[in-house]
PDB file of N, CA and C in Angstrom:
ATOM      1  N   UNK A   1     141.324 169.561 183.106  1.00  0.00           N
ATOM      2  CA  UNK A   1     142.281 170.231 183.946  1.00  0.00           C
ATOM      3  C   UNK A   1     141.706 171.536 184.508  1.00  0.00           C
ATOM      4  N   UNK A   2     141.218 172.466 183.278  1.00  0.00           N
ATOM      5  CA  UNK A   2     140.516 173.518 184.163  1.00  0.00           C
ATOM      6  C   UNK A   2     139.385 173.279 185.273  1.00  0.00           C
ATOM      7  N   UNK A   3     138.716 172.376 185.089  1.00  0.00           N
ATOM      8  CA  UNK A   3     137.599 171.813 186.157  1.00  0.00           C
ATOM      9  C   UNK A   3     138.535 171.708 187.823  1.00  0.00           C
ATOM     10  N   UNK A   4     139.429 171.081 187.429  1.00  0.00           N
ATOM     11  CA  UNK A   4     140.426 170.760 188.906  1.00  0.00           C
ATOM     12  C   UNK A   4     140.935 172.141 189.551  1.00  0.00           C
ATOM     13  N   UNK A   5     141.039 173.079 188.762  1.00  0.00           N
ATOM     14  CA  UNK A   5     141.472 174.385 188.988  1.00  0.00           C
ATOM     15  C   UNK A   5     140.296 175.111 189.638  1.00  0.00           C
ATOM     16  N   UNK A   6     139.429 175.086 189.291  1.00  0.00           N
ATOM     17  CA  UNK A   6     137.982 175.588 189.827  1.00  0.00           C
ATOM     18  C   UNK A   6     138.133 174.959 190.903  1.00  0.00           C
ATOM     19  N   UNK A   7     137.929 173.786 190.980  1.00  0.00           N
ATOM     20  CA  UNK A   7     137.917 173.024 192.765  1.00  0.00           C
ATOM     21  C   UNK A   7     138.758 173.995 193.553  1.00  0.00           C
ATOM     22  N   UNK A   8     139.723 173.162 193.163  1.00  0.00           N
ATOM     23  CA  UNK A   8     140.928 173.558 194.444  1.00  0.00           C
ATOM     24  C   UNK A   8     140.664 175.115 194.607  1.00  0.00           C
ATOM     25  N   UNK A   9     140.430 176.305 193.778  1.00  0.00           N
ATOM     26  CA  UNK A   9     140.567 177.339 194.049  1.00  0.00           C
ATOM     27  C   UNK A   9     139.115 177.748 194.577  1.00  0.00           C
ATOM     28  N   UNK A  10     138.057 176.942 194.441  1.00  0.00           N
ATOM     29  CA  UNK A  10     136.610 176.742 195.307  1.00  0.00           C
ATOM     30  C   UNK A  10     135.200 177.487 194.465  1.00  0.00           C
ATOM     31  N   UNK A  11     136.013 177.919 193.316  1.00  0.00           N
ATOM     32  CA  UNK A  11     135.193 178.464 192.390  1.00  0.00           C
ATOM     33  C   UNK A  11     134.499 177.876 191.252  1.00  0.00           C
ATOM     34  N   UNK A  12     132.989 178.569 190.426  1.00  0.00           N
ATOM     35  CA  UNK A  12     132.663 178.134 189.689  1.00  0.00           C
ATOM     36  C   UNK A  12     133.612 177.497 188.267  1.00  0.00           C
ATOM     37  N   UNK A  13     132.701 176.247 187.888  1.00  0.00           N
ATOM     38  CA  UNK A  13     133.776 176.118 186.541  1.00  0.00           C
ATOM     39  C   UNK A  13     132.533 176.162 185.707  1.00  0.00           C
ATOM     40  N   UNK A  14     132.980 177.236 184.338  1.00  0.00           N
ATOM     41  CA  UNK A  14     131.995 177.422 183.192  1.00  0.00           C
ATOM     42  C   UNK A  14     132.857 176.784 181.790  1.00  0.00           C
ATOM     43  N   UNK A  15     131.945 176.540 181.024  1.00  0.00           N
ATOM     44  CA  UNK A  15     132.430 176.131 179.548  1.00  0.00           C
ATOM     45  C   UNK A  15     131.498 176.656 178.786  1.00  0.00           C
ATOM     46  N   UNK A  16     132.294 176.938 177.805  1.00  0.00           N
ATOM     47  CA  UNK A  16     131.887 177.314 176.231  1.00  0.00           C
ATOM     48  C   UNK A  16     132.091 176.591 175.084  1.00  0.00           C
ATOM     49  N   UNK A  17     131.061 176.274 174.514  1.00  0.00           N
ATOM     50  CA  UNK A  17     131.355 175.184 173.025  1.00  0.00           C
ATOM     51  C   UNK A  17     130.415 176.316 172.147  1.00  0.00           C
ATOM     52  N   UNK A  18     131.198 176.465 171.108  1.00  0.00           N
ATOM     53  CA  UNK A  18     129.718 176.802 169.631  1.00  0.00           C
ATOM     54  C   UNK A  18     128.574 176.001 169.546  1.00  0.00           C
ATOM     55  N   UNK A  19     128.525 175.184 170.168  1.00  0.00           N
ATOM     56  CA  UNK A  19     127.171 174.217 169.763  1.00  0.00           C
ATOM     57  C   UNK A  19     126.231 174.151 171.270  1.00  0.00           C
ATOM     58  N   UNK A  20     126.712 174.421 172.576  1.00  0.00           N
ATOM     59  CA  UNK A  20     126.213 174.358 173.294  1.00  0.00           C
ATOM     60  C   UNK A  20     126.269 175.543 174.359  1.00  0.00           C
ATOM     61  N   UNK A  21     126.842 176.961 174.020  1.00  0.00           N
ATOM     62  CA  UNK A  21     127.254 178.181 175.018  1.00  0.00           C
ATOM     63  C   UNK A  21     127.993 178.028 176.160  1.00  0.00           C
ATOM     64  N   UNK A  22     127.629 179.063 177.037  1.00  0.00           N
ATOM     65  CA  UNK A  22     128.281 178.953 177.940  1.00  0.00           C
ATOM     66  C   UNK A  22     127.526 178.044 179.217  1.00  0.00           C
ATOM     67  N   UNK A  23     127.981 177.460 179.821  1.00  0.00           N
ATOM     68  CA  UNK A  23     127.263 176.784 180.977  1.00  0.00           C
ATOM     69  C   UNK A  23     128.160 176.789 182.259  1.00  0.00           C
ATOM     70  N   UNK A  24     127.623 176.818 183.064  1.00  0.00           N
ATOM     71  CA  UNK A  24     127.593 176.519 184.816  1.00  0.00           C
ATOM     72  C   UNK A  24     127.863 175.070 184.956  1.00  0.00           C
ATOM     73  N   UNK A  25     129.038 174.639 184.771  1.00  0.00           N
ATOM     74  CA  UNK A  25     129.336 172.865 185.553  1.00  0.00           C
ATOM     75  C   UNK A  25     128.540 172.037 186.115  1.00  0.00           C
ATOM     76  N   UNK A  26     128.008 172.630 187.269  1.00  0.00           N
ATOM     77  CA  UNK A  26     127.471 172.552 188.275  1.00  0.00           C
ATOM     78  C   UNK A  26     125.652 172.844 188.319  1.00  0.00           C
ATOM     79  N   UNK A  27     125.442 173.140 187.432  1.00  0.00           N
ATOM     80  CA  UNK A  27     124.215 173.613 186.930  1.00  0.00           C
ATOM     81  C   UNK A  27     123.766 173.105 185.478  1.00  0.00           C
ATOM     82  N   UNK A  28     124.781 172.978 184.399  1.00  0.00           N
ATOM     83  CA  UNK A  28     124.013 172.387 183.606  1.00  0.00           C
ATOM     84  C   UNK A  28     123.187 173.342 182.604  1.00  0.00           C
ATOM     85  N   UNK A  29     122.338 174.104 182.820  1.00  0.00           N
ATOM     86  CA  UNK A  29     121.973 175.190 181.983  1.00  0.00           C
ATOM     87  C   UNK A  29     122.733 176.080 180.855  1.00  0.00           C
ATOM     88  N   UNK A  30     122.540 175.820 179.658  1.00  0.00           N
ATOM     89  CA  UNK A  30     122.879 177.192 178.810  1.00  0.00           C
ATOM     90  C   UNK A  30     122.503 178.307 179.494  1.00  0.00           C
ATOM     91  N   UNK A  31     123.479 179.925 179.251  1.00  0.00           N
ATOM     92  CA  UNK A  31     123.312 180.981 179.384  1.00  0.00           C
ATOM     93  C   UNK A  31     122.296 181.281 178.378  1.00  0.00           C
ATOM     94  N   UNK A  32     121.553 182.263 178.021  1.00  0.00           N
ATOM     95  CA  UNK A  32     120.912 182.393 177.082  1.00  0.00           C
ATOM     96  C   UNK A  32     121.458 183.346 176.055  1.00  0.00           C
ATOM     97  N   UNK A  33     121.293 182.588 174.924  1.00  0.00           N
ATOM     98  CA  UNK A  33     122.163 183.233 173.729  1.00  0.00           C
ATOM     99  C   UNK A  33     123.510 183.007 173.714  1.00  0.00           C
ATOM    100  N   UNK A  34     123.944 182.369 174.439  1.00  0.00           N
ATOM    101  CA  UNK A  34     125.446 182.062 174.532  1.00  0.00           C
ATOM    102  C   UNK A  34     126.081 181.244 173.749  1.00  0.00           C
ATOM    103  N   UNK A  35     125.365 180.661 172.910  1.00  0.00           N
ATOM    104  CA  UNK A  35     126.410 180.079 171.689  1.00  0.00           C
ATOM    105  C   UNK A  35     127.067 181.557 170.547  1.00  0.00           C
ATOM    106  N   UNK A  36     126.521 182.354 170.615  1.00  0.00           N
ATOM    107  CA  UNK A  36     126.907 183.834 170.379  1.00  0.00           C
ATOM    108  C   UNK A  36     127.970 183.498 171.210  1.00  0.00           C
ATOM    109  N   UNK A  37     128.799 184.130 170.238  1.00  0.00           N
ATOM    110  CA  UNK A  37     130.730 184.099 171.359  1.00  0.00           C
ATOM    111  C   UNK A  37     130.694 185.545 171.402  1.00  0.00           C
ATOM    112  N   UNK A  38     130.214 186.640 170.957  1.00  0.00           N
ATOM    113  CA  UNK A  38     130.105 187.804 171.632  1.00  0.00           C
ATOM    114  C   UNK A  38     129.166 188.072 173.016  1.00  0.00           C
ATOM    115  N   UNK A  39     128.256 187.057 172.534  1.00  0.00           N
ATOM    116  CA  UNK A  39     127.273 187.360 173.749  1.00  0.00           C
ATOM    117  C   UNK A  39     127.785 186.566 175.079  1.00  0.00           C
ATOM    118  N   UNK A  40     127.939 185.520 174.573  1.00  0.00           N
ATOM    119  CA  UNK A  40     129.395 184.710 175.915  1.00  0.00           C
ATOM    120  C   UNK A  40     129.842 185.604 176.786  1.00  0.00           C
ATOM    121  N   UNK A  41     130.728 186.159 175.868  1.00  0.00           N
ATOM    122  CA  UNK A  41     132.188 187.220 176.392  1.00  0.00           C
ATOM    123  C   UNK A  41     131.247 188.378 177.475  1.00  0.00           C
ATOM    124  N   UNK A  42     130.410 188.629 176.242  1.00  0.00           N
ATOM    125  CA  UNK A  42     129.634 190.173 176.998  1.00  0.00           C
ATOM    126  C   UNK A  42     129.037 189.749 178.508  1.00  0.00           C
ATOM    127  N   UNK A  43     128.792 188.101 178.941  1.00  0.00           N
ATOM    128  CA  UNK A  43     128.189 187.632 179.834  1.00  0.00           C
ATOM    129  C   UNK A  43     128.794 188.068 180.954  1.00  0.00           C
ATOM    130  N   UNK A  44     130.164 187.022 180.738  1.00  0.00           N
ATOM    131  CA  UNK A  44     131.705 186.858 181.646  1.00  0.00           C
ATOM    132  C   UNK A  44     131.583 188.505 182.132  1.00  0.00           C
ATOM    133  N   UNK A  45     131.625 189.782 181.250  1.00  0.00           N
ATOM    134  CA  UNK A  45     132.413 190.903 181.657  1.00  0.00           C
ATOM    135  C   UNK A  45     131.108 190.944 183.094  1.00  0.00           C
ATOM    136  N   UNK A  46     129.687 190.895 182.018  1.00  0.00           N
ATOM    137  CA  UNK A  46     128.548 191.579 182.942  1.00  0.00           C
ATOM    138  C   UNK A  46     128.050 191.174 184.366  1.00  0.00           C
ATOM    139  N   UNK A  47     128.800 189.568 184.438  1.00  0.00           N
ATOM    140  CA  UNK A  47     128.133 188.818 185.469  1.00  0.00           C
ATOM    141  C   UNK A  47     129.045 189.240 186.961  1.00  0.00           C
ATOM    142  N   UNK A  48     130.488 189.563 186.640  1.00  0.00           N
ATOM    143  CA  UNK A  48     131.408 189.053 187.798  1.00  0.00           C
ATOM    144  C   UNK A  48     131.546 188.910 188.883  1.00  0.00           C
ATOM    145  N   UNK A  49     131.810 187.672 188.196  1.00  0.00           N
ATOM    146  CA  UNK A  49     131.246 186.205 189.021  1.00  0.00           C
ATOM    147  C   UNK A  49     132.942 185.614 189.466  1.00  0.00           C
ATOM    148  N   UNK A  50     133.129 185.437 190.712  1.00  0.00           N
ATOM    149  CA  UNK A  50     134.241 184.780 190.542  1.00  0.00           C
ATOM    150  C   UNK A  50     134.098 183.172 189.768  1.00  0.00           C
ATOM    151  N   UNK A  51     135.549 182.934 189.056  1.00  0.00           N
ATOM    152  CA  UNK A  51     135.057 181.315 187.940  1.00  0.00           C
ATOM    153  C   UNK A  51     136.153 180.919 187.437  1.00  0.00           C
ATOM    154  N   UNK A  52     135.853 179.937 186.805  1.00  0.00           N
ATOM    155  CA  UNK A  52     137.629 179.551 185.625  1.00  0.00           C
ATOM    156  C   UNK A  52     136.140 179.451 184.084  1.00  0.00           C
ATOM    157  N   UNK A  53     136.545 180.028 183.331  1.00  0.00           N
ATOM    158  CA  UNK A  53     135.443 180.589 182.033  1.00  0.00           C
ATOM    159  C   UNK A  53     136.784 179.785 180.733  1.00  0.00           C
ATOM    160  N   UNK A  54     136.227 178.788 180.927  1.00  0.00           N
ATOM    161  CA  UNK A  54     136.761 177.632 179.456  1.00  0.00           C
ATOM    162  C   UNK A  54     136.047 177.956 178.111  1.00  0.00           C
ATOM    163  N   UNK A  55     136.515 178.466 177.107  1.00  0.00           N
ATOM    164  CA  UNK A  55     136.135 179.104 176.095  1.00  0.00           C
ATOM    165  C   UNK A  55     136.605 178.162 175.364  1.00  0.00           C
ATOM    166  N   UNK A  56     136.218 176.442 174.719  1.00  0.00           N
ATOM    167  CA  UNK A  56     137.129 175.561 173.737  1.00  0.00           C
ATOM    168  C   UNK A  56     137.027 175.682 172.565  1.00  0.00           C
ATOM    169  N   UNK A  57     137.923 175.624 171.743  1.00  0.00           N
ATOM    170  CA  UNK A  57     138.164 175.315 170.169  1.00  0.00           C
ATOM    171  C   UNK A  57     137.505 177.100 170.072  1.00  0.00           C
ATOM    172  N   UNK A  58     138.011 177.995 170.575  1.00  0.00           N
ATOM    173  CA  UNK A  58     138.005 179.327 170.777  1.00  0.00           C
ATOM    174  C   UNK A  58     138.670 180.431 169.844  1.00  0.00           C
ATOM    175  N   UNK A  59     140.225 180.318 170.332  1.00  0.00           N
ATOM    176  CA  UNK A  59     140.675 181.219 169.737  1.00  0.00           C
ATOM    177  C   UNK A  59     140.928 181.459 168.293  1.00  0.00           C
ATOM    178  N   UNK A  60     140.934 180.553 167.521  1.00  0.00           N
ATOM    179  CA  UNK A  60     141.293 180.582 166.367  1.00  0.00           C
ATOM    180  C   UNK A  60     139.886 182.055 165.843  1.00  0.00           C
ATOM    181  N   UNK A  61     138.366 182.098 166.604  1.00  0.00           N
ATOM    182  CA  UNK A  61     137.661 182.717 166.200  1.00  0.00           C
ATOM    183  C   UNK A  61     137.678 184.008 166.190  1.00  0.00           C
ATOM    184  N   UNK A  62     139.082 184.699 166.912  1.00  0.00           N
ATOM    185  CA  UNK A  62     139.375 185.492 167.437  1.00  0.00           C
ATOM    186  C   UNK A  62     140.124 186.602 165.619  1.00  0.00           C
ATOM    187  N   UNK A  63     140.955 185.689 165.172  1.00  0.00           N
ATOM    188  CA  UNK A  63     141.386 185.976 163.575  1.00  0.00           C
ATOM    189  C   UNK A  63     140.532 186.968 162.925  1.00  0.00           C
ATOM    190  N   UNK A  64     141.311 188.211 162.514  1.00  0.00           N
ATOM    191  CA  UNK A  64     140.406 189.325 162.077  1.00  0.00           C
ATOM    192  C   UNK A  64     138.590 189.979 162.887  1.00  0.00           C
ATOM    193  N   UNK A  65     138.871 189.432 163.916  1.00  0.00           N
ATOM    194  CA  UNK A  65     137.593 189.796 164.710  1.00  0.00           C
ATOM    195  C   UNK A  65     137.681 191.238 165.473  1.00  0.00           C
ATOM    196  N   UNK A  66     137.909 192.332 165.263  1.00  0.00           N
ATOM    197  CA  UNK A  66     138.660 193.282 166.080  1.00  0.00           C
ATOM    198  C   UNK A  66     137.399 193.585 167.584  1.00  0.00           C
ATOM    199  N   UNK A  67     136.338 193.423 167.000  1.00  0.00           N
ATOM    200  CA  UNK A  67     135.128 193.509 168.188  1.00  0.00           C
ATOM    201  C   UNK A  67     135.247 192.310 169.210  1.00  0.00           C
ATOM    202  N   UNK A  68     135.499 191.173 168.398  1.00  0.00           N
ATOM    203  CA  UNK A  68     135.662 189.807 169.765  1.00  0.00           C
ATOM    204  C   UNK A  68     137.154 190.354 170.615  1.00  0.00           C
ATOM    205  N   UNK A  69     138.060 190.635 169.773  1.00  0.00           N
ATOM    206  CA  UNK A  69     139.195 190.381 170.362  1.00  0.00           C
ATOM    207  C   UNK A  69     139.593 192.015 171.508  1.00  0.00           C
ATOM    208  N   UNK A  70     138.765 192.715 171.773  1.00  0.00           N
ATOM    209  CA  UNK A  70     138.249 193.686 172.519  1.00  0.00           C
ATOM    210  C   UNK A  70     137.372 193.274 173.529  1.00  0.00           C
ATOM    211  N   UNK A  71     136.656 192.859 173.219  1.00  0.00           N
ATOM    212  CA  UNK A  71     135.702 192.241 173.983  1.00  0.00           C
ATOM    213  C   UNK A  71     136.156 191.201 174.959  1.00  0.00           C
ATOM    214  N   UNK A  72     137.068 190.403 174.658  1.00  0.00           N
ATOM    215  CA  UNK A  72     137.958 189.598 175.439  1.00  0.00           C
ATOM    216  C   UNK A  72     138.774 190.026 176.477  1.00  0.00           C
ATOM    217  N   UNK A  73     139.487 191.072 175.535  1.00  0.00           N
ATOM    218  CA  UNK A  73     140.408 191.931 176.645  1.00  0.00           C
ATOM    219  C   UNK A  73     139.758 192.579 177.679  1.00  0.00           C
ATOM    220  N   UNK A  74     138.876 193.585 177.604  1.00  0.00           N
ATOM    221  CA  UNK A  74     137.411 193.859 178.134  1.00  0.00           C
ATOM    222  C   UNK A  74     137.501 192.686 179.486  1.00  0.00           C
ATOM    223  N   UNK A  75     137.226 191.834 179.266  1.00  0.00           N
ATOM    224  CA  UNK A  75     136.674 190.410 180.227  1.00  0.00           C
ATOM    225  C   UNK A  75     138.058 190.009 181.022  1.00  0.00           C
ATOM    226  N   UNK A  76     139.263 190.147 180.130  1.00  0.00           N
ATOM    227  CA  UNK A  76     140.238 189.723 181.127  1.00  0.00           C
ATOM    228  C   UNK A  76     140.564 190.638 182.298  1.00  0.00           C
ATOM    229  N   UNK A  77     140.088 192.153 181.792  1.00  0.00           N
ATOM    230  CA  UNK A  77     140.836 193.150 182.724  1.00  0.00           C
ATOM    231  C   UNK A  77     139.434 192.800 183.916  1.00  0.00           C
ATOM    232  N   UNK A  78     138.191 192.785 183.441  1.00  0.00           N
ATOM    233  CA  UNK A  78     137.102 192.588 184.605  1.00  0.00           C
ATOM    234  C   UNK A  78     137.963 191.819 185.510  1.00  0.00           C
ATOM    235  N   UNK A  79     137.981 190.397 184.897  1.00  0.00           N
ATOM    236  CA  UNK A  79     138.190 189.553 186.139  1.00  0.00           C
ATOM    237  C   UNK A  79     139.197 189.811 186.909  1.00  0.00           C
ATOM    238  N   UNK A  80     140.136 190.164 186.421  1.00  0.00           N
ATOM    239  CA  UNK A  80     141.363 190.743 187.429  1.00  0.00           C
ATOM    240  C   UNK A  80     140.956 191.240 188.796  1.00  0.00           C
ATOM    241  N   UNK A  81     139.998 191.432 188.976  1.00  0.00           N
ATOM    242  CA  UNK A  81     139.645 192.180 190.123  1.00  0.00           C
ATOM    243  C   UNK A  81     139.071 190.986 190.836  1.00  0.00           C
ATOM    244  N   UNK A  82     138.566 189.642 190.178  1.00  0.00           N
ATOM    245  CA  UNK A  82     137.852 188.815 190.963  1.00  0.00           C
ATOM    246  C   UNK A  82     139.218 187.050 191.421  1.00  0.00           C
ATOM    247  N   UNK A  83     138.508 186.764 191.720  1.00  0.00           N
ATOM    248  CA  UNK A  83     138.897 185.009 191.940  1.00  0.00           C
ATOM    249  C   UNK A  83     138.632 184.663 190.486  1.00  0.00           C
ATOM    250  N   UNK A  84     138.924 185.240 189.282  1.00  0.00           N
ATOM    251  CA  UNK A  84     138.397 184.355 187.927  1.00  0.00           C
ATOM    252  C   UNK A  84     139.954 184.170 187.382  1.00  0.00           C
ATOM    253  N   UNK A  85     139.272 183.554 185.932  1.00  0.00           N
ATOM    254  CA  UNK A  85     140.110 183.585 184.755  1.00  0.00           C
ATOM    255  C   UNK A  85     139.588 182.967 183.921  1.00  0.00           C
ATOM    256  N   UNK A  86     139.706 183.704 182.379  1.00  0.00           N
ATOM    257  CA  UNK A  86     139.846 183.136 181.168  1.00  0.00           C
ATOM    258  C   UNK A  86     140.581 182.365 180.288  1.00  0.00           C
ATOM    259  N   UNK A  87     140.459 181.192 180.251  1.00  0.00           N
ATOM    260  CA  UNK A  87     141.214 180.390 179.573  1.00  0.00           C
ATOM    261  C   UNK A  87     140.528 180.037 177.849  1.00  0.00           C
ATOM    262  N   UNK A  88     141.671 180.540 177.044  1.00  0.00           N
ATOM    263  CA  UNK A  88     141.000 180.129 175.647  1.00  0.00           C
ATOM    264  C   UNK A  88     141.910 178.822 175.391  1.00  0.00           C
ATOM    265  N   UNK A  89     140.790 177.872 174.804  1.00  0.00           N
ATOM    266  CA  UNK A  89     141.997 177.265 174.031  1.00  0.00           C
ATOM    267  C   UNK A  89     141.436 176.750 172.416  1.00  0.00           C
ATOM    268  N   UNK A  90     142.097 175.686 171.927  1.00  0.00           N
ATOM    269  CA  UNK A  90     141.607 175.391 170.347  1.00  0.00           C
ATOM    270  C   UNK A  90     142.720 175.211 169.578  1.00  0.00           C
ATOM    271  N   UNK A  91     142.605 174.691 168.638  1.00  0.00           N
ATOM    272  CA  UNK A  91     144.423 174.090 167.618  1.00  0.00           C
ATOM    273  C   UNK A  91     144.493 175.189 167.045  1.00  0.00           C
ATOM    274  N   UNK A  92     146.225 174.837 167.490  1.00  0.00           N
ATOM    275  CA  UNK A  92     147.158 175.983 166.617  1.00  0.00           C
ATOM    276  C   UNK A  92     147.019 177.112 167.128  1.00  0.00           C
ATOM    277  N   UNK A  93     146.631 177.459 168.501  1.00  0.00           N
ATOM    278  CA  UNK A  93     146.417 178.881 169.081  1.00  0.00           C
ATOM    279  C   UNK A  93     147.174 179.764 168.405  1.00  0.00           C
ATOM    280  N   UNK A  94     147.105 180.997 167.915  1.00  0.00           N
ATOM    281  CA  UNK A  94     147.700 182.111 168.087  1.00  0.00           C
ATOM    282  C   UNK A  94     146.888 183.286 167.991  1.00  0.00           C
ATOM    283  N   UNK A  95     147.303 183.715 169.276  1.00  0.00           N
ATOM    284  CA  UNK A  95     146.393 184.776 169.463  1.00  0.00           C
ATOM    285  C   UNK A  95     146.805 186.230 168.796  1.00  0.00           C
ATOM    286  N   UNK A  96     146.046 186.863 168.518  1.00  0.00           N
ATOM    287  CA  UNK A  96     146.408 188.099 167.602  1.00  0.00           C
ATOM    288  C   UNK A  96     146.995 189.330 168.699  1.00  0.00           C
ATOM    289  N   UNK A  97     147.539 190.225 168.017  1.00  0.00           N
ATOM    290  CA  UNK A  97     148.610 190.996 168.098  1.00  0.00           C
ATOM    291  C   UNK A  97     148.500 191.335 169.606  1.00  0.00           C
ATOM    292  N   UNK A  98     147.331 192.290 169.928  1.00  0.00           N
ATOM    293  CA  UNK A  98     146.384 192.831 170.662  1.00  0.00           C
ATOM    294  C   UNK A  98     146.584 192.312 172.182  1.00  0.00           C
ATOM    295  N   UNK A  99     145.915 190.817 171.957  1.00  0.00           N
ATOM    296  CA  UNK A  99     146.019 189.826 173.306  1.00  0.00           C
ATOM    297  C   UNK A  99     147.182 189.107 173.332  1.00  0.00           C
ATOM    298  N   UNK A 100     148.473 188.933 172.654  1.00  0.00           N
ATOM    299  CA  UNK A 100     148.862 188.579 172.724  1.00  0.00           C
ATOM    300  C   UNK A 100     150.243 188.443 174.213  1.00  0.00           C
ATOM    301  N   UNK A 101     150.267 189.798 174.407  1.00  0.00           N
ATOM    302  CA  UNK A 101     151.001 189.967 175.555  1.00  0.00           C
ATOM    303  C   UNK A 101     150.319 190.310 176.878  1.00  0.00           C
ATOM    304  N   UNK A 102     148.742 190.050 176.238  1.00  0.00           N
ATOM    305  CA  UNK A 102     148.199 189.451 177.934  1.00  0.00           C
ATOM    306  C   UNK A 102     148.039 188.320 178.514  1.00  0.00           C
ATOM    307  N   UNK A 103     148.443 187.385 178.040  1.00  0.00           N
ATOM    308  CA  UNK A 103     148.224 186.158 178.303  1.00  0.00           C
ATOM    309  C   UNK A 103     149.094 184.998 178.389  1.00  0.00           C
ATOM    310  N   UNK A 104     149.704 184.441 179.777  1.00  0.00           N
ATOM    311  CA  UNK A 104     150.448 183.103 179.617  1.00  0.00           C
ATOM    312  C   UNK A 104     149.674 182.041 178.372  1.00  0.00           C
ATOM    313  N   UNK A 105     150.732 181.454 178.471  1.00  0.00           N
ATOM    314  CA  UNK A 105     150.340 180.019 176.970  1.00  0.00           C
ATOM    315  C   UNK A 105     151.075 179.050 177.293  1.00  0.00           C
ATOM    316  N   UNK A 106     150.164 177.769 177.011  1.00  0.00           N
ATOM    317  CA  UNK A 106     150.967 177.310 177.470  1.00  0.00           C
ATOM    318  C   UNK A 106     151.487 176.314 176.005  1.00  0.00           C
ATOM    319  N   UNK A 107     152.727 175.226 176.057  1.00  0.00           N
ATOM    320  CA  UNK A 107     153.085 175.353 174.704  1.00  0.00           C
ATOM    321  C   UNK A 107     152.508 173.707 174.761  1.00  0.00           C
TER     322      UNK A 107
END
C-alpha cells in the first residue's frame, strides 16, 4: 500500500527491514549501515529527500529507546517541510508517550 502512495504522489518509495536497511525501491541498493535503525533514521533526517520511508516490524523497537524515539521525531518534523512521510509499522503498535500524539494510526 505504501508503494501505491509513492506513485500516485510521484515520489520515491524506501523500505526498512533489520535484515536488509534502508533501500530505494527503485534502485535496489542498501543505504550504508542502514540496518542500524539509528543510522536509518539519521539518513531520512540528513538526506531530504522528498519519499514515503516504510520502516517494517519497526515500532515495537522504539520501547524504552529514548535516543530512537527522538530521533524519529527529529525525522518527522524534517519531512514536514518536504513531499515525504514516515510510516512505522509492526504488531501490536504502540507507540510511546512522546510520538504518540504525532502521528495518525491506523487501527
Amino acid at each position: 500500500m505504501c508503494c501505491h502512495v509513492a506513485d500516485r504522489l510521484g515520489v520515491p518509495f524506501f523500505t526498512w527491514t533489520r535484515s536488509q536497511g534502508l533501500s530505494r525501491s527503485d534502485l535496489g541498493d542498501m543505504i550504508y549501515e542502514s540496518p542500524d535503525s539509528k543510522k536509518a533514521i539519521q539518513h531520512v533526517i540528513a538526506a531530504q529527500q522528498d519519499g514515503v520511508y516504510h520502516f517494517r516490524s519497526f515500532a515495537h523497537t522504539l520501547t524504552g529507546n529514548d535516543l530512537l524515539i527522538s530521533l524519529v521525531r527529529d525525522a518527522a518534523r524534517s519531512l514536514e517541510r518536504l513531499k515525504a512521510v514516515l510510516v512505522l509499522t509492526g504488531e501490536d503498535v504502540k507507540l510511546p508517550g512522546p510520538l504518540s500524539g504525532d502521528a495518525p494510526r491506523r487501527q
